[in-house]
Protein backbone atom coordinates (compact mmCIF):
# COMPACT_ATOMS: atom_id res chain seq x y z
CA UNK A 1 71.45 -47.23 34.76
CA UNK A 2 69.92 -48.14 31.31
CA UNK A 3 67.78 -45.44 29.47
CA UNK A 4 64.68 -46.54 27.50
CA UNK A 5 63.18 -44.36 25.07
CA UNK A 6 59.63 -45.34 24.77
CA UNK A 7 57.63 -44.33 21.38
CA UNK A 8 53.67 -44.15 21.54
CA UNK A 9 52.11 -45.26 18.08
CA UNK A 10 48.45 -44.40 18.91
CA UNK A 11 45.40 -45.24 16.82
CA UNK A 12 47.81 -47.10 14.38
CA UNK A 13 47.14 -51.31 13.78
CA UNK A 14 48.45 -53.15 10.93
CA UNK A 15 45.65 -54.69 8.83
CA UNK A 16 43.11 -52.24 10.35
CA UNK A 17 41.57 -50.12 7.45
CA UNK A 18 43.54 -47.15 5.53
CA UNK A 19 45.36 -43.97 7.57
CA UNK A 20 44.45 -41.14 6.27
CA UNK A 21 47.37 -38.87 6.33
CA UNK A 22 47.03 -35.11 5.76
CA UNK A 23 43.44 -35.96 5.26
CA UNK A 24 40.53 -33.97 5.63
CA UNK A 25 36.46 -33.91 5.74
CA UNK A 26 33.42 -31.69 4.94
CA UNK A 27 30.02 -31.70 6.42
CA UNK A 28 27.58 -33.15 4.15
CA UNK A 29 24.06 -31.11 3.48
CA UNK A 30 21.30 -32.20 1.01
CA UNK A 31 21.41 -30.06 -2.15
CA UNK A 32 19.87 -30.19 -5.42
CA UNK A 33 22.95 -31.49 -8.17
CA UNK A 34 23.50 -28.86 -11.39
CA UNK A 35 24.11 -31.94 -13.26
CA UNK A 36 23.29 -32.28 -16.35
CA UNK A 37 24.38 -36.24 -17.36
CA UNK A 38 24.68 -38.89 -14.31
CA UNK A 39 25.83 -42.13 -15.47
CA UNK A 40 22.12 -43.19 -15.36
CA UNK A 41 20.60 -40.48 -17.14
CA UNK A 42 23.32 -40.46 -20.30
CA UNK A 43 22.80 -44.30 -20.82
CA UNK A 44 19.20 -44.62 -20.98
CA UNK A 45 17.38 -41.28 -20.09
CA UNK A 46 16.80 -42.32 -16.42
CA UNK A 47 13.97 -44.62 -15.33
CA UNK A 48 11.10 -45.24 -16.47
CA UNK A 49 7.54 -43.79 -15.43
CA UNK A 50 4.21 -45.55 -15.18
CA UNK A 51 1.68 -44.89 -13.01
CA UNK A 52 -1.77 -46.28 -13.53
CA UNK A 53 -5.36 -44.76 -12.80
CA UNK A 54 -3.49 -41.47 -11.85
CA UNK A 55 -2.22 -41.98 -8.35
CA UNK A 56 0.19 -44.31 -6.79
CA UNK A 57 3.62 -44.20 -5.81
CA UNK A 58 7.35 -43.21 -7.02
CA UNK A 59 10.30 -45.74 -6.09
CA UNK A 60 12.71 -44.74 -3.87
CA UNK A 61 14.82 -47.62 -2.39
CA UNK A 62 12.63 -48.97 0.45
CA UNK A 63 10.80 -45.73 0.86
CA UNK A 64 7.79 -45.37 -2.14
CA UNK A 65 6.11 -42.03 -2.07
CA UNK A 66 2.92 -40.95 -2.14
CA UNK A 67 2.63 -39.77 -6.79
CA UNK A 68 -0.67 -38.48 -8.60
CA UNK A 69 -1.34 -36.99 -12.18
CA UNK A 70 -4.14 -34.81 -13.25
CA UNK A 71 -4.75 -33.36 -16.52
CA UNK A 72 -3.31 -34.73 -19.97
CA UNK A 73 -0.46 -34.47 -22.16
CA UNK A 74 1.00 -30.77 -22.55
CA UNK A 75 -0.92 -30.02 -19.56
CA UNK A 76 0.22 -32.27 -17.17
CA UNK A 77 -0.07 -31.52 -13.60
CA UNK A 78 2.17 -33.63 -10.87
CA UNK A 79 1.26 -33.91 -7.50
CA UNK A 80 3.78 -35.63 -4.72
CA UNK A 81 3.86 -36.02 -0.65
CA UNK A 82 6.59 -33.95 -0.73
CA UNK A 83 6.26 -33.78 3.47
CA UNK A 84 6.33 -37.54 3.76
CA UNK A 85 2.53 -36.91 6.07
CA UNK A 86 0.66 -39.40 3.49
CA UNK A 87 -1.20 -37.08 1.86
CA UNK A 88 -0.95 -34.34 -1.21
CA UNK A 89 -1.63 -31.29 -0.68
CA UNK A 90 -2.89 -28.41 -2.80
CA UNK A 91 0.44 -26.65 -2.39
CA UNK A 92 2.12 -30.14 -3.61
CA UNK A 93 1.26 -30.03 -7.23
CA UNK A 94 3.49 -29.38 -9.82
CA UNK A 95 2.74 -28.22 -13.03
CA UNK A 96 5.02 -29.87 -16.03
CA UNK A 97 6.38 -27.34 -18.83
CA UNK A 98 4.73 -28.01 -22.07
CA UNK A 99 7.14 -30.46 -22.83
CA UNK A 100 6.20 -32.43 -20.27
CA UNK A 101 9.61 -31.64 -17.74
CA UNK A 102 9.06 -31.18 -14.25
CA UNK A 103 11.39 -30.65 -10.91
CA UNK A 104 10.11 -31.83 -7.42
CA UNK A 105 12.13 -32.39 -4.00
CA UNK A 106 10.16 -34.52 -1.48
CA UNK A 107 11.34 -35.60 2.30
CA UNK A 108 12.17 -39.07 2.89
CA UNK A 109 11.81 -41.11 6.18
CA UNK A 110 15.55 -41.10 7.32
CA UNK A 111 15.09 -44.02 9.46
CA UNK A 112 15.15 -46.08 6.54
CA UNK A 113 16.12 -43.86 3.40
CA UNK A 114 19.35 -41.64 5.24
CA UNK A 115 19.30 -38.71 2.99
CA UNK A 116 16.07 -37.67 4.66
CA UNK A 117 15.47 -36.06 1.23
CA UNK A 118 15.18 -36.58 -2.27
CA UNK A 119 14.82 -34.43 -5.67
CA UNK A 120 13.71 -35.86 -9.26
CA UNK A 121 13.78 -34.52 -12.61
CA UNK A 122 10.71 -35.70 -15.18
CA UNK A 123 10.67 -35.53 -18.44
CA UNK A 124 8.50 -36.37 -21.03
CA UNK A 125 5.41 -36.42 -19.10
CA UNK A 126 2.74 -37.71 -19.91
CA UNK A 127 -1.37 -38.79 -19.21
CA UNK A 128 -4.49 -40.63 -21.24
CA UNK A 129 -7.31 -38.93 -21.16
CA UNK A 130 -8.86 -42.17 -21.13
CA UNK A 131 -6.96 -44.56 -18.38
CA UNK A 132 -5.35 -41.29 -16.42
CA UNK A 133 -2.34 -43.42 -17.52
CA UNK A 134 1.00 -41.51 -16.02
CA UNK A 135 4.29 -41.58 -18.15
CA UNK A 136 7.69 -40.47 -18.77
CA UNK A 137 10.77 -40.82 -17.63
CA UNK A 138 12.72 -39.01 -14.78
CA UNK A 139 16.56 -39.08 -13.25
CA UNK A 140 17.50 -37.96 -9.52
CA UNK A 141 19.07 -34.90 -8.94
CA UNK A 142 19.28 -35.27 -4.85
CA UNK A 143 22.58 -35.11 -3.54
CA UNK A 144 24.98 -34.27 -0.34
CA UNK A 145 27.13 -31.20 -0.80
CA UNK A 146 30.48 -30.96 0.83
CA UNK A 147 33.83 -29.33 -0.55
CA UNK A 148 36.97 -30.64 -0.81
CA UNK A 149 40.15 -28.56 -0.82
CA UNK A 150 37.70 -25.57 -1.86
CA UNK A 151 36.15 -27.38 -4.26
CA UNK A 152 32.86 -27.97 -4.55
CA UNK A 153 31.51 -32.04 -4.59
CA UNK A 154 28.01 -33.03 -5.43
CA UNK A 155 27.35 -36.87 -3.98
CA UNK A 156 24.33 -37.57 -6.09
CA UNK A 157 21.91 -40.77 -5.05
CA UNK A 158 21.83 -41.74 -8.76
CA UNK A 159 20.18 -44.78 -8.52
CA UNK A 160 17.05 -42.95 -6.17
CA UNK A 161 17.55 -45.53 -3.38
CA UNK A 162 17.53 -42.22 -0.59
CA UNK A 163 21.49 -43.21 0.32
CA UNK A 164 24.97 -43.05 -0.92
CA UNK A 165 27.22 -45.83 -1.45
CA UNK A 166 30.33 -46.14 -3.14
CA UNK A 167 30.13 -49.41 -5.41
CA UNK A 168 29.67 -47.30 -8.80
CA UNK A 169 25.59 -47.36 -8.45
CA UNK A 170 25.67 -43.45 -7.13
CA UNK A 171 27.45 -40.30 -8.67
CA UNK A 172 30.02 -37.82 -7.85
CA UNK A 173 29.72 -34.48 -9.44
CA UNK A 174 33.33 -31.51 -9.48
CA UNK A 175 32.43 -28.05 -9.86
CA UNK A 176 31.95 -26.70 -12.15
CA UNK A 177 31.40 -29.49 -14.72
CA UNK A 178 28.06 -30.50 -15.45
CA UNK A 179 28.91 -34.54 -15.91
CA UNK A 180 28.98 -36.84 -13.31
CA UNK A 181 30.91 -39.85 -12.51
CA UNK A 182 30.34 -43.09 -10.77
CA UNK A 183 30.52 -42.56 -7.06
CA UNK A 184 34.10 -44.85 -5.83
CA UNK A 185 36.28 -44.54 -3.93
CA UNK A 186 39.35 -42.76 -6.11
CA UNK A 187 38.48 -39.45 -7.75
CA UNK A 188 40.36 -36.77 -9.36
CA UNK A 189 39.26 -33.05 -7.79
CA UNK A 190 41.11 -30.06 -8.99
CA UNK A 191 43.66 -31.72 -10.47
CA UNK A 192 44.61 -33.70 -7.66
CA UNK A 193 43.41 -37.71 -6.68
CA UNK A 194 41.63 -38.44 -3.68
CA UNK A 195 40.43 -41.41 -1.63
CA UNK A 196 36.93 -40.69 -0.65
CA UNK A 197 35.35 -41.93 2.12
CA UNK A 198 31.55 -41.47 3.22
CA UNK A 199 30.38 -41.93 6.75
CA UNK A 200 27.40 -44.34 7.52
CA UNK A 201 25.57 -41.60 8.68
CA UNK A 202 26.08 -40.38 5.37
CA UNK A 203 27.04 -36.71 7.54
CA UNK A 204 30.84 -36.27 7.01
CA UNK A 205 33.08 -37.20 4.16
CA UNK A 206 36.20 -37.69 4.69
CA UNK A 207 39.26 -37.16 1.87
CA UNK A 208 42.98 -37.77 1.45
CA UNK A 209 45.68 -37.31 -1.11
CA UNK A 210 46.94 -39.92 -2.73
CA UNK A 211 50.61 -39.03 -2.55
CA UNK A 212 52.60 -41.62 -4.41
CA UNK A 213 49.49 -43.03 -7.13
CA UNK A 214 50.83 -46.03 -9.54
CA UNK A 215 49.17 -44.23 -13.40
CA UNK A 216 48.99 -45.43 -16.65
CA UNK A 217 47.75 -43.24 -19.78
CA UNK A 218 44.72 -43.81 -21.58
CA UNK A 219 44.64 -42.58 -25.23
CA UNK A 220 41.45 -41.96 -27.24
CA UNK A 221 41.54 -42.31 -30.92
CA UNK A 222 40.10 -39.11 -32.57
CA UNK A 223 36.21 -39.10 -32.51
CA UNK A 224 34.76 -36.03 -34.05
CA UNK A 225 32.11 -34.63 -31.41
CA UNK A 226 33.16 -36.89 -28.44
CA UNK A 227 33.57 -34.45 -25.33
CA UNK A 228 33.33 -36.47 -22.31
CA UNK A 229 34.37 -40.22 -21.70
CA UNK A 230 34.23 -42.03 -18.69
CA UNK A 231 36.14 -45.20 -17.57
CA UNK A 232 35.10 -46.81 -14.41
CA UNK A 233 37.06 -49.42 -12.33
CA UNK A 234 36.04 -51.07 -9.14
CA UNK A 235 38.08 -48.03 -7.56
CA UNK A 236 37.53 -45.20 -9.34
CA UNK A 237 36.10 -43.41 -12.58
CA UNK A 238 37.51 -40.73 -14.61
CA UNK A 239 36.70 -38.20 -17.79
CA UNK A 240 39.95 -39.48 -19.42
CA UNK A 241 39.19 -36.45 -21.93
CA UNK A 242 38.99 -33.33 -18.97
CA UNK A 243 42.02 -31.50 -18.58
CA UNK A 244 45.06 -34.14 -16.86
CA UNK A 245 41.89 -36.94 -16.72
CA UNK A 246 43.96 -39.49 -19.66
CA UNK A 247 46.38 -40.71 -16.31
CA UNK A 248 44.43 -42.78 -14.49
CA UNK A 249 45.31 -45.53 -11.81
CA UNK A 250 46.10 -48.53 -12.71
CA UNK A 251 43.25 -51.42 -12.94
CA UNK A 252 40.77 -53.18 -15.17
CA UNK A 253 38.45 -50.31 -16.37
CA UNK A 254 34.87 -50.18 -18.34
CA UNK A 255 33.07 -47.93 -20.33
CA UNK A 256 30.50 -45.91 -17.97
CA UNK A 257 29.23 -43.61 -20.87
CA UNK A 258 30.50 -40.73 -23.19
CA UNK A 259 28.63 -37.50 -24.66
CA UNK A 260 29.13 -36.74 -28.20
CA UNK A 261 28.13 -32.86 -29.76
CA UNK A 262 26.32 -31.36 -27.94
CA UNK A 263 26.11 -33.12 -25.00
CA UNK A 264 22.77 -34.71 -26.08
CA UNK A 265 24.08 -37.72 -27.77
CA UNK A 266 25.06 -40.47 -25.52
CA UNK A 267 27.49 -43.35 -25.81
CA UNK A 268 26.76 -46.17 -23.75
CA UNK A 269 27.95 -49.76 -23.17
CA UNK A 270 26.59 -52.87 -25.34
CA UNK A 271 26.61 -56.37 -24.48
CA UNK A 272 30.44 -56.92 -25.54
CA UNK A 273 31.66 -53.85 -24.17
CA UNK A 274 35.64 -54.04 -24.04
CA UNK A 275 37.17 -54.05 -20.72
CA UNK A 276 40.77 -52.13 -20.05
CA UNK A 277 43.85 -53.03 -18.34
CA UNK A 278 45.89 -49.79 -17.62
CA UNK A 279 48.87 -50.75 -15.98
CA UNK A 280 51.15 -48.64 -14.67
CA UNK A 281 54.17 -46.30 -16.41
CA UNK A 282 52.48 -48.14 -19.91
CA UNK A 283 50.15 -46.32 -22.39
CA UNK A 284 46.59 -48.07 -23.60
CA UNK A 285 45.06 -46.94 -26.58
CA UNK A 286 41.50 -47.50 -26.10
CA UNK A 287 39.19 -49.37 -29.15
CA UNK A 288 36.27 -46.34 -28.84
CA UNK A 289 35.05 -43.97 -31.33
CA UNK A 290 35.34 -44.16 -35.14
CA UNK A 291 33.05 -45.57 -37.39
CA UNK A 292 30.30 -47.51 -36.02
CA UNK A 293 28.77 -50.60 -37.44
CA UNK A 294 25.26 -50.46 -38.22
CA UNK A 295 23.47 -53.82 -37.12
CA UNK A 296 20.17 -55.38 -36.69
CA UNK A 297 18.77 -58.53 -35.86
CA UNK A 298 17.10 -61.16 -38.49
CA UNK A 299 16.12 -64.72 -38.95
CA UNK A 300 14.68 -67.54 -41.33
CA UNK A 301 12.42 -70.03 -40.31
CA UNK A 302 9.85 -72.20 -42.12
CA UNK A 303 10.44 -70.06 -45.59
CA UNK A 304 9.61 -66.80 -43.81
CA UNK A 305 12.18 -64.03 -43.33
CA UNK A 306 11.32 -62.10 -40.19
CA UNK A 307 13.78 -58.82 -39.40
CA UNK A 308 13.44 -56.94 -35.87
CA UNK A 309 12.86 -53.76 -37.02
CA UNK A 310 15.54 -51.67 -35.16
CA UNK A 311 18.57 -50.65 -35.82
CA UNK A 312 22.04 -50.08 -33.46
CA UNK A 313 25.48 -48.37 -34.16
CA UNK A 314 27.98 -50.52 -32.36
CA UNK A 315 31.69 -49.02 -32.08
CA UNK A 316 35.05 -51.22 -32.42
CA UNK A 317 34.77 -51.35 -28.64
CA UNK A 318 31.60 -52.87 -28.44
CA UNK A 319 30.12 -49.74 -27.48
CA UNK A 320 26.80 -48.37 -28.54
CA UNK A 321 25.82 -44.81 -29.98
CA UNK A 322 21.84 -45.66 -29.81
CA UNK A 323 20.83 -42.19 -29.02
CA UNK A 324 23.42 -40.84 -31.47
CA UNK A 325 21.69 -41.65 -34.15
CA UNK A 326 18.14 -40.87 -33.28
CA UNK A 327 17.59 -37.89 -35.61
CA UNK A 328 19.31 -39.59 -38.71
CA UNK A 329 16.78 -40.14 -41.41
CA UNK A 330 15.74 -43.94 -40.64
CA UNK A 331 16.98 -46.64 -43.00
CA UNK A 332 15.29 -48.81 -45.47
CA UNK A 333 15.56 -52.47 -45.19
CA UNK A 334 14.99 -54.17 -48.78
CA UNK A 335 14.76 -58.22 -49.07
CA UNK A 336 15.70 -59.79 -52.47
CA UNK A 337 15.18 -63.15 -54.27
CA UNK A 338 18.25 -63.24 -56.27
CA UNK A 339 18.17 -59.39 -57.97
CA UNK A 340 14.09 -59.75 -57.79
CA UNK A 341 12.81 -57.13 -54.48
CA UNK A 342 10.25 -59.22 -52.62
CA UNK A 343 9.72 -56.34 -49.89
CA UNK A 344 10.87 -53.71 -48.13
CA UNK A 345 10.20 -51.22 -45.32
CA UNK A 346 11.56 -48.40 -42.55
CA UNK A 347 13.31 -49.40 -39.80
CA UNK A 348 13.39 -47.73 -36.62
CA UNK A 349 15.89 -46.97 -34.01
CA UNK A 350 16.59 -48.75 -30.74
């Protein structure tokens, strides 16, 4: 009689999605993120504020909430349906510091907006006496909280849409740094790279090892005062300059943003930002940092000479240090006929 050994591959298909082996997954619970810089907030500050007449509502995806202002500048006073019940409540106000920053956390109709909740930082508050104009700026600090391999993860909704998705537009924060990347779907925790995974539900995230990944190196030439610089690709982003962060997996990669000094100077992509190929086993030696090239924007028509009056530091990489040079004395532009000055004038930043 003929034996047959019979194997059983269950839950396996060809073609059907990834298999996460030795994988794992953490509960997801709304938290406020101690971030510091989100991709957003390091390349322009966050969004902007303006609310007119002093009431009306804050952007959040599909889900606007209930905003009003009283007061006026250094005195500013924020009030926000932070139960979702359409109204604002005496214990919903907010005073702003004297420079004009404020926290709030507000619920969110998770019907339509999944995280249920959401959290917001202002700065730079601000109101006219005369219009009860509202504005500022502010940057969301709502996230999901899970751990992976110990490790704490912040998933922050960085764009303020009240869900997380992994095409780059939301954040992922490691303990304990205090810069976020883009949220993809490779990410380096603890020294090790994962494939992250986030369920619709946005409940449970789900992790694996990549055991075998395919790196190339990224070097940075020196930059005096450059402490964190991230790459994105459509599959992950990394702080090539954290501890083991210049190996990377191979793809096309971007500039997402940098910090320079003290963390308060950003660098952030121009219009002819360089992209990256980083193949693997091979070494690229990125064109960021060094001495920037100071540019601004002119024109002649009709015998008149008419100059935009800001200026930009644009690196070899076709990067930008806009906010890096904010508290340099401004420049003078001066406009000659032949030696002879016909005028001259300050030109701002921007």
């Amino acid at each position: 009689m003929r034996r047959w050994t019979i194997i059983l591959l269950a839950g396996v298909a060809l073609g059907a999605g990834p298999v996460w082996a030795d994988d794992g997954s953490t509960a997801l619970t709304f938290a406020v993120a101690p971030a510091d810089h989100t991709p957003l907030s390091a390349a322009n500050g966050g969004q902007t504020l303006h609310v007119s007449g002093g009431s009306g509502t804050l952007a959040v995806g599909i889900c606007p909430v209930r905003l009003s202002a009283q007061g006026r500048t250094g005195q500013v006073r924020v009030g926000i349906d932070a139960d979702g019940d359409g109204q604002i409540g005496q214990s919903e106000w907010t005073s702003a510091a004297p420079d004009g920053s404020a926290s709030v956390e507000f619920a969110l109709p998770a019907a339509s907006c999944p995280l249920g909740r959401a959290a917001v930082t202002f700065t730079g508050l601000a109101v006219s006496p005369s219009s009860k104009t509202l504005t500022g700026r502010y940057v969301s600090r709502g996230s999901l909280r899970g751990e992976i391999a110990g490790q704490p993860v912040w998933l922050i909704d960085d764009n303020l849409d009240g869900r997380i998705t992994q095409d780059g537009q939301d954040a992922l924060l490691v303990g304990p740094n205090r810069w976020a990347v883009p949220l993809r779907q490779l990410h380096r925790v603890g020294g090790r790279l994962y494939r992250l995974s986030v369920d619709d539900a946005q409940q449970q995230l789900r992790y694996s090892p990549v055991a075998e990944p395919q790196l190339g190196q990224v070097a940075v030439p020196p930059t005096p005062g450059l402490t964190v610089l991230v790459l994105e690709s459509d599959q992950g982003a990394f702080n090539v300059l954290a501890k083991g962060g210049s190996a990377v997996p191979a793809g096309e990669y971007r500039l997402s943003y940098g910090l320079l000094g003290t963390a308060t100077q950003a660098v952030a992509p121009g219009k002819q930002t360089l992209r990256y190929p980083i193949r693997a086993g091979q070494r690229n030696t990125l064109r960021i940092g060094g001495a920037p090239e100071l540019t601004f924007q002119a024109s002649y028509e009709g015998g008149n000479i008419s100059v935009l009056p800001k200026l930009i530091a644009v690196g070899p990489g076709g990067e930008t240090y806009e906010t890096a040079i904010q508290r340099a004395q401004p420049p003078t532009v001066e406009i000659l006929a032949g030696n002879q000055p016909v005028d001259s004038g300050s030109m701002g930043f921007g």
